[in-house]
PDB file of N, CA and C in Angstrom:
ATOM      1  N   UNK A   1     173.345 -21.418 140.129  1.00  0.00           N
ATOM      2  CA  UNK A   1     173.609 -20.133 139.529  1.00  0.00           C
ATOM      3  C   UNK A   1     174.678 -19.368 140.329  1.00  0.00           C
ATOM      4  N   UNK A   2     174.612 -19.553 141.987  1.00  0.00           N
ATOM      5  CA  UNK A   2     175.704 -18.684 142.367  1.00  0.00           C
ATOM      6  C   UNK A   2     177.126 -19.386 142.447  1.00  0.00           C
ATOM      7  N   UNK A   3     177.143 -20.301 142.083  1.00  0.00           N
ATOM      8  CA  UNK A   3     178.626 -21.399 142.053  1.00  0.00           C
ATOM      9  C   UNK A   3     178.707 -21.320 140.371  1.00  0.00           C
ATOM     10  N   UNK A   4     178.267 -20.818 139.562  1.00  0.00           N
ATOM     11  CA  UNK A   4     178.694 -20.181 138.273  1.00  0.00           C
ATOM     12  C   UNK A   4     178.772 -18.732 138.460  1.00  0.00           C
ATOM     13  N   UNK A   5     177.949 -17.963 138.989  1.00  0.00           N
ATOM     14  CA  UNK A   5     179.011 -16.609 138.906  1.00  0.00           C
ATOM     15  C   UNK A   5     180.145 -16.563 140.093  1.00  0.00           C
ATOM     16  N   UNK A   6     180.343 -17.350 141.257  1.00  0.00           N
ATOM     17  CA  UNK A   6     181.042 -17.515 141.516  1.00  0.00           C
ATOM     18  C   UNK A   6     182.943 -17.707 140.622  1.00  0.00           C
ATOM     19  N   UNK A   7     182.381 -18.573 140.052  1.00  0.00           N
ATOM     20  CA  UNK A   7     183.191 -19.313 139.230  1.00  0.00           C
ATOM     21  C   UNK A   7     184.110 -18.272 138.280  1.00  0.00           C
ATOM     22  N   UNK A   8     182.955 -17.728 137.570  1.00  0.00           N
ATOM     23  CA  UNK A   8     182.977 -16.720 136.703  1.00  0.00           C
ATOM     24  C   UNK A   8     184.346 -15.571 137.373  1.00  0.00           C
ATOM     25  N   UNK A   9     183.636 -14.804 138.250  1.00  0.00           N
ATOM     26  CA  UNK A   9     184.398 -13.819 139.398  1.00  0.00           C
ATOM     27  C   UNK A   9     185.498 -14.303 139.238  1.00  0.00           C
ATOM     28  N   UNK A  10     185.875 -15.873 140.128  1.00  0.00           N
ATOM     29  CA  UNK A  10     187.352 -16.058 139.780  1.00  0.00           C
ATOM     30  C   UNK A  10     188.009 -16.223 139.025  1.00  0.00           C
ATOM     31  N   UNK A  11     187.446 -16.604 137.763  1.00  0.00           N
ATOM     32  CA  UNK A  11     188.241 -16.629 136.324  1.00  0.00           C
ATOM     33  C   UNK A  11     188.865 -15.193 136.294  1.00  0.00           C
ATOM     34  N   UNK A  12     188.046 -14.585 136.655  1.00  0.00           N
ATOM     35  CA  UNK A  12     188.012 -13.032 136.114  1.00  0.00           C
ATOM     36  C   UNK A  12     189.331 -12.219 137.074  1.00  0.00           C
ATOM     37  N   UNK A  13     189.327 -12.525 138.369  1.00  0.00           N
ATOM     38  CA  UNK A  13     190.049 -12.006 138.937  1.00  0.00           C
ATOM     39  C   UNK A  13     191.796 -12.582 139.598  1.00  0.00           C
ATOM     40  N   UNK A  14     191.516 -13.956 139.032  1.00  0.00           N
ATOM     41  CA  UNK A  14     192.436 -14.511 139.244  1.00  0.00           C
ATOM     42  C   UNK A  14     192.658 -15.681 137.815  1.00  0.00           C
ATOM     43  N   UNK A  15     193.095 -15.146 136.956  1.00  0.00           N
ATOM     44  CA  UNK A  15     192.461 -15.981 135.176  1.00  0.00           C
ATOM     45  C   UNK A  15     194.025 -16.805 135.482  1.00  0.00           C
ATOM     46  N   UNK A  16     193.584 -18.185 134.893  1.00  0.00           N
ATOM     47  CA  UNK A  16     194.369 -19.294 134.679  1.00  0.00           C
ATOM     48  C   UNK A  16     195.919 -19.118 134.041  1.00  0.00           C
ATOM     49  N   UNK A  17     195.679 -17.997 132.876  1.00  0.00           N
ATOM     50  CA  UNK A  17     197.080 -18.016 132.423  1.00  0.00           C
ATOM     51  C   UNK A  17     198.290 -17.043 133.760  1.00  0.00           C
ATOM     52  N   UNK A  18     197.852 -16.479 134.609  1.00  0.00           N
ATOM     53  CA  UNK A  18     198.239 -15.903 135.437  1.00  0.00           C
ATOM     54  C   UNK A  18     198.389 -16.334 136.764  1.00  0.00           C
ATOM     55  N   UNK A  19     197.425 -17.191 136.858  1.00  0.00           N
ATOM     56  CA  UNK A  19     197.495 -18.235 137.692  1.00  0.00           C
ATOM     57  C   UNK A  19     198.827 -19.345 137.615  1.00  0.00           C
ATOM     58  N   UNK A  20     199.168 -20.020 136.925  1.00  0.00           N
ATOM     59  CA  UNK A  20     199.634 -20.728 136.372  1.00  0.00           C
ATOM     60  C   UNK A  20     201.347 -20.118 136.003  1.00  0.00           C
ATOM     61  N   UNK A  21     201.256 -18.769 135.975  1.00  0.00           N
ATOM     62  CA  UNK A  21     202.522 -18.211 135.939  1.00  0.00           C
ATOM     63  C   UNK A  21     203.102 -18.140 137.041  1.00  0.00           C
ATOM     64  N   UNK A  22     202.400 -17.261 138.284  1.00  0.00           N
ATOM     65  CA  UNK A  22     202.596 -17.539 139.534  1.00  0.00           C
ATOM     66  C   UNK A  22     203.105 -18.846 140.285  1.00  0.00           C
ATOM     67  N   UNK A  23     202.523 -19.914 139.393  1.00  0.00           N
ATOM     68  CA  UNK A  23     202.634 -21.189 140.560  1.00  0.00           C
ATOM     69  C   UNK A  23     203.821 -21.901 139.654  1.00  0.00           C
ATOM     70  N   UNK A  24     204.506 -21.658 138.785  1.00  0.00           N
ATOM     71  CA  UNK A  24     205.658 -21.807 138.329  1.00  0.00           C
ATOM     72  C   UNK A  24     206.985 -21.455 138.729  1.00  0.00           C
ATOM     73  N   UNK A  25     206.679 -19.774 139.354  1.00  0.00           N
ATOM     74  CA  UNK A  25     207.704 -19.557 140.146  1.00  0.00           C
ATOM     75  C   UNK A  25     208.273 -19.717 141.466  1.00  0.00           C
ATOM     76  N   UNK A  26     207.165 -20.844 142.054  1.00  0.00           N
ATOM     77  CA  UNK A  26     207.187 -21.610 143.309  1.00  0.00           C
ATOM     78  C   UNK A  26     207.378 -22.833 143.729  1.00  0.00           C
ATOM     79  N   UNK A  27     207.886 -23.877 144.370  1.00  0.00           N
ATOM     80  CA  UNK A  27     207.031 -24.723 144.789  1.00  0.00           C
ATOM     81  C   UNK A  27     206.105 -25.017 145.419  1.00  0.00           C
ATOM     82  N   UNK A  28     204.969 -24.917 144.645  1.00  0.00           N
ATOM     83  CA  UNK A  28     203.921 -24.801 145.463  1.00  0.00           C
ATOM     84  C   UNK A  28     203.118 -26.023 145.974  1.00  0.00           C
ATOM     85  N   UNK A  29     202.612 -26.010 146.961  1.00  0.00           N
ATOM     86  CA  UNK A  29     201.989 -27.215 148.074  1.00  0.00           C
ATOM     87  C   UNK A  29     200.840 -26.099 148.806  1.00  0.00           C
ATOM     88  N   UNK A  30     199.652 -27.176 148.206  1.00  0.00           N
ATOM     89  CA  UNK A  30     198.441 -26.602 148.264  1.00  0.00           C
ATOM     90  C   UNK A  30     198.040 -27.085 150.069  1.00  0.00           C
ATOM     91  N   UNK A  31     199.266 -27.593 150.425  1.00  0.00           N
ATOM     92  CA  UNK A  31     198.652 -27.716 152.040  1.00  0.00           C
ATOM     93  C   UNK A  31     199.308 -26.250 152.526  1.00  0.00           C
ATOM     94  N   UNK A  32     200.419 -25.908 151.907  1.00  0.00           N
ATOM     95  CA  UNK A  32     200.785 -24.632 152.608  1.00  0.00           C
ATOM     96  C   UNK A  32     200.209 -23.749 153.016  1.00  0.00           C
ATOM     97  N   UNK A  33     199.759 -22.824 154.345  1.00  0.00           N
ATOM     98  CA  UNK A  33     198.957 -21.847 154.068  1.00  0.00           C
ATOM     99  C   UNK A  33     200.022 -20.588 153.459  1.00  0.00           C
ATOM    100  N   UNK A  34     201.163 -20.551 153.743  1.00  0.00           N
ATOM    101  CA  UNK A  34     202.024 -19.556 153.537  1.00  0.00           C
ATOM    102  C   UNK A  34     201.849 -19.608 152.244  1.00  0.00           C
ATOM    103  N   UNK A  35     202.019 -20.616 151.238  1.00  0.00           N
ATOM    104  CA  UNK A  35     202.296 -20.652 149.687  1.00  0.00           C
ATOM    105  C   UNK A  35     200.824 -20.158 148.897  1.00  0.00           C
ATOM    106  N   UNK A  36     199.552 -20.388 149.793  1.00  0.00           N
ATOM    107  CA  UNK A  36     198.078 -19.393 149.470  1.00  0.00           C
ATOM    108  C   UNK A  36     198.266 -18.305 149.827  1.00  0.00           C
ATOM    109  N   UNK A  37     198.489 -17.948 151.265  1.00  0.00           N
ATOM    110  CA  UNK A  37     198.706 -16.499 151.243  1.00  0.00           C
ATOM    111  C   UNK A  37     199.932 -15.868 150.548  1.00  0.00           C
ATOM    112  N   UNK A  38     200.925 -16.090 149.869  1.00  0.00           N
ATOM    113  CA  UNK A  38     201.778 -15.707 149.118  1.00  0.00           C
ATOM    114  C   UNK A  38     200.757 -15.259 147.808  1.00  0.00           C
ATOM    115  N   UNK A  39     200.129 -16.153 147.332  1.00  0.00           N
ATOM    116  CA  UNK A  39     199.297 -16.334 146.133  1.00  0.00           C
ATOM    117  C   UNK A  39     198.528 -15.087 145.805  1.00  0.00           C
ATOM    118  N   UNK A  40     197.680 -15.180 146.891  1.00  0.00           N
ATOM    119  CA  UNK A  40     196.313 -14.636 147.497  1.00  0.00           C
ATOM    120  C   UNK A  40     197.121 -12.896 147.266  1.00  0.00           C
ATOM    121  N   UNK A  41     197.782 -12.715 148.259  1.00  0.00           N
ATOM    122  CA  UNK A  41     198.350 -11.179 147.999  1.00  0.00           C
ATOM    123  C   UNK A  41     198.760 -10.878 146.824  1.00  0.00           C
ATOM    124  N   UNK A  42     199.508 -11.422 145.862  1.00  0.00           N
ATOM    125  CA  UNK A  42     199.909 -11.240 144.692  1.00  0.00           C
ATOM    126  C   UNK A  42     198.357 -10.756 143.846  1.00  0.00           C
ATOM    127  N   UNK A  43     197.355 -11.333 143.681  1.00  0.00           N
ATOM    128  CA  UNK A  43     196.059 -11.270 143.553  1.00  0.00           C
ATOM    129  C   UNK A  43     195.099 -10.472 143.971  1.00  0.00           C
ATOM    130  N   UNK A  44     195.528  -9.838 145.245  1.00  0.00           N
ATOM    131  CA  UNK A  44     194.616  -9.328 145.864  1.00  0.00           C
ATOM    132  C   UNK A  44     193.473  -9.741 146.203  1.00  0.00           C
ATOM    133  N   UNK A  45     193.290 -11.071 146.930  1.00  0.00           N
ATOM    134  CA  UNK A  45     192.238 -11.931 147.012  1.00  0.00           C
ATOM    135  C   UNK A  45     192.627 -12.054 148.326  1.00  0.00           C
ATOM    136  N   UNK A  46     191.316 -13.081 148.880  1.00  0.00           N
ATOM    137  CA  UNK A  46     191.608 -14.078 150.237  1.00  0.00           C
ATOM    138  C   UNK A  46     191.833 -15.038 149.964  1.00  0.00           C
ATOM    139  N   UNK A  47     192.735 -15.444 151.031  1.00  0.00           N
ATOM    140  CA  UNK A  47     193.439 -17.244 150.742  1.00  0.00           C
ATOM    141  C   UNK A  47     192.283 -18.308 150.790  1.00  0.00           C
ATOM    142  N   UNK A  48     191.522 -17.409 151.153  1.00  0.00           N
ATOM    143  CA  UNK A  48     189.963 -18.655 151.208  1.00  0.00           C
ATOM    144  C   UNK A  48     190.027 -18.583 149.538  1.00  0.00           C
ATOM    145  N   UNK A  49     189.574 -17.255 149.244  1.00  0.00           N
ATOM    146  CA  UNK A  49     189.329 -17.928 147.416  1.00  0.00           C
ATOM    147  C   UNK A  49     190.443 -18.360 146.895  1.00  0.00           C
ATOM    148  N   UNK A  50     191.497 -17.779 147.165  1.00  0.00           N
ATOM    149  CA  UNK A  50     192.603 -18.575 146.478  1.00  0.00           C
ATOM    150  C   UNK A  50     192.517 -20.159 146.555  1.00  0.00           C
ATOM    151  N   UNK A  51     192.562 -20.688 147.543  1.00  0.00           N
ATOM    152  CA  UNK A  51     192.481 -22.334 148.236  1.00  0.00           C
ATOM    153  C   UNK A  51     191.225 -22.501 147.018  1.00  0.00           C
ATOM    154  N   UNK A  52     190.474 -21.996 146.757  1.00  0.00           N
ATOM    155  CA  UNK A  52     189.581 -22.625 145.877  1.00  0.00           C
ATOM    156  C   UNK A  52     189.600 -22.634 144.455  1.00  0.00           C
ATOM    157  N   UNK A  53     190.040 -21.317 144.327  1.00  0.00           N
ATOM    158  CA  UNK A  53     190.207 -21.054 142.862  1.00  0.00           C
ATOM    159  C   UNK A  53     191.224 -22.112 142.733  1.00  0.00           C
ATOM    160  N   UNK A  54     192.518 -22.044 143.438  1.00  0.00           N
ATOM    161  CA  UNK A  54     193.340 -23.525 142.697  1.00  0.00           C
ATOM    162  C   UNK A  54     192.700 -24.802 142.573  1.00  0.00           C
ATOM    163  N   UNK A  55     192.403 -24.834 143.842  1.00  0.00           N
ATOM    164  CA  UNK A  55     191.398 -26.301 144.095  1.00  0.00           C
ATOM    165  C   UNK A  55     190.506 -26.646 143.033  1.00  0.00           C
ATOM    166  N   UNK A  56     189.667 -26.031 142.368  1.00  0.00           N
ATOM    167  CA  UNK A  56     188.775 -25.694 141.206  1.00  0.00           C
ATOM    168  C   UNK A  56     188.924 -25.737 140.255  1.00  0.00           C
ATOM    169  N   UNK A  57     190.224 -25.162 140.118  1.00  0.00           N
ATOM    170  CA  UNK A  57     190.996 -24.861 138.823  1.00  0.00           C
ATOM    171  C   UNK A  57     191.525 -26.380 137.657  1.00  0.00           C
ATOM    172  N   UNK A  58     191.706 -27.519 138.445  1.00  0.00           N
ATOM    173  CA  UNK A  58     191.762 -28.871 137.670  1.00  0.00           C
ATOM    174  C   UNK A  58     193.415 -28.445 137.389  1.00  0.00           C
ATOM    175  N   UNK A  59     194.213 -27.421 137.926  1.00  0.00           N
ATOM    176  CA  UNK A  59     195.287 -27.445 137.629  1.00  0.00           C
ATOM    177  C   UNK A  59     195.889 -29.036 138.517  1.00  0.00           C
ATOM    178  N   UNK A  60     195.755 -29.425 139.457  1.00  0.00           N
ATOM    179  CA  UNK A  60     196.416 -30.264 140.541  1.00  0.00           C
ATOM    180  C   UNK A  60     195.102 -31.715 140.703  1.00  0.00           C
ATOM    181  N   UNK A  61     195.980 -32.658 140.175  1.00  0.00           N
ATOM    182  CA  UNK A  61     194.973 -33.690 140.760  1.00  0.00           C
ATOM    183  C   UNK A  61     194.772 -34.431 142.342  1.00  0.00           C
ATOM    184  N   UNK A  62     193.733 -34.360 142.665  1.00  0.00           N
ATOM    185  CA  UNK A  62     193.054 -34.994 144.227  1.00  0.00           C
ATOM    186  C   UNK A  62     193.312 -36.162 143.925  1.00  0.00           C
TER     187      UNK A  62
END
């Protein structure tokens, strides 16, 4: 239950179509920390959730 409202939260505060706009105007490399914290501020988040919300997101395959 808390890794669904988790989940939820980040849809909400960081939503995919916006997500996805952002990481267009970059090259982005999810090892970067600079290219999360770039992210993360745009968002107003921490690069911890950011690192996850992408990670999560199924935008990038492992």
């Amino acid at each position: 239950m808390e890794q669904e409202a988790n989940a939820f939260a980040a849809s909400i505060l960081m939503p995919d179509h916006l997500l996805i706009k952002e990481l267009e105007k970059i090259e982005f490399d999810l090892c970067s920390e600079d290219d999360i914290k770039h992210l993360a501020e745009i968002f107003d988040v921490s690069s911890t959730a950011m690192y996850y919300r992408i990670r999560n997101s199924g935008l990038f395959q492992f």
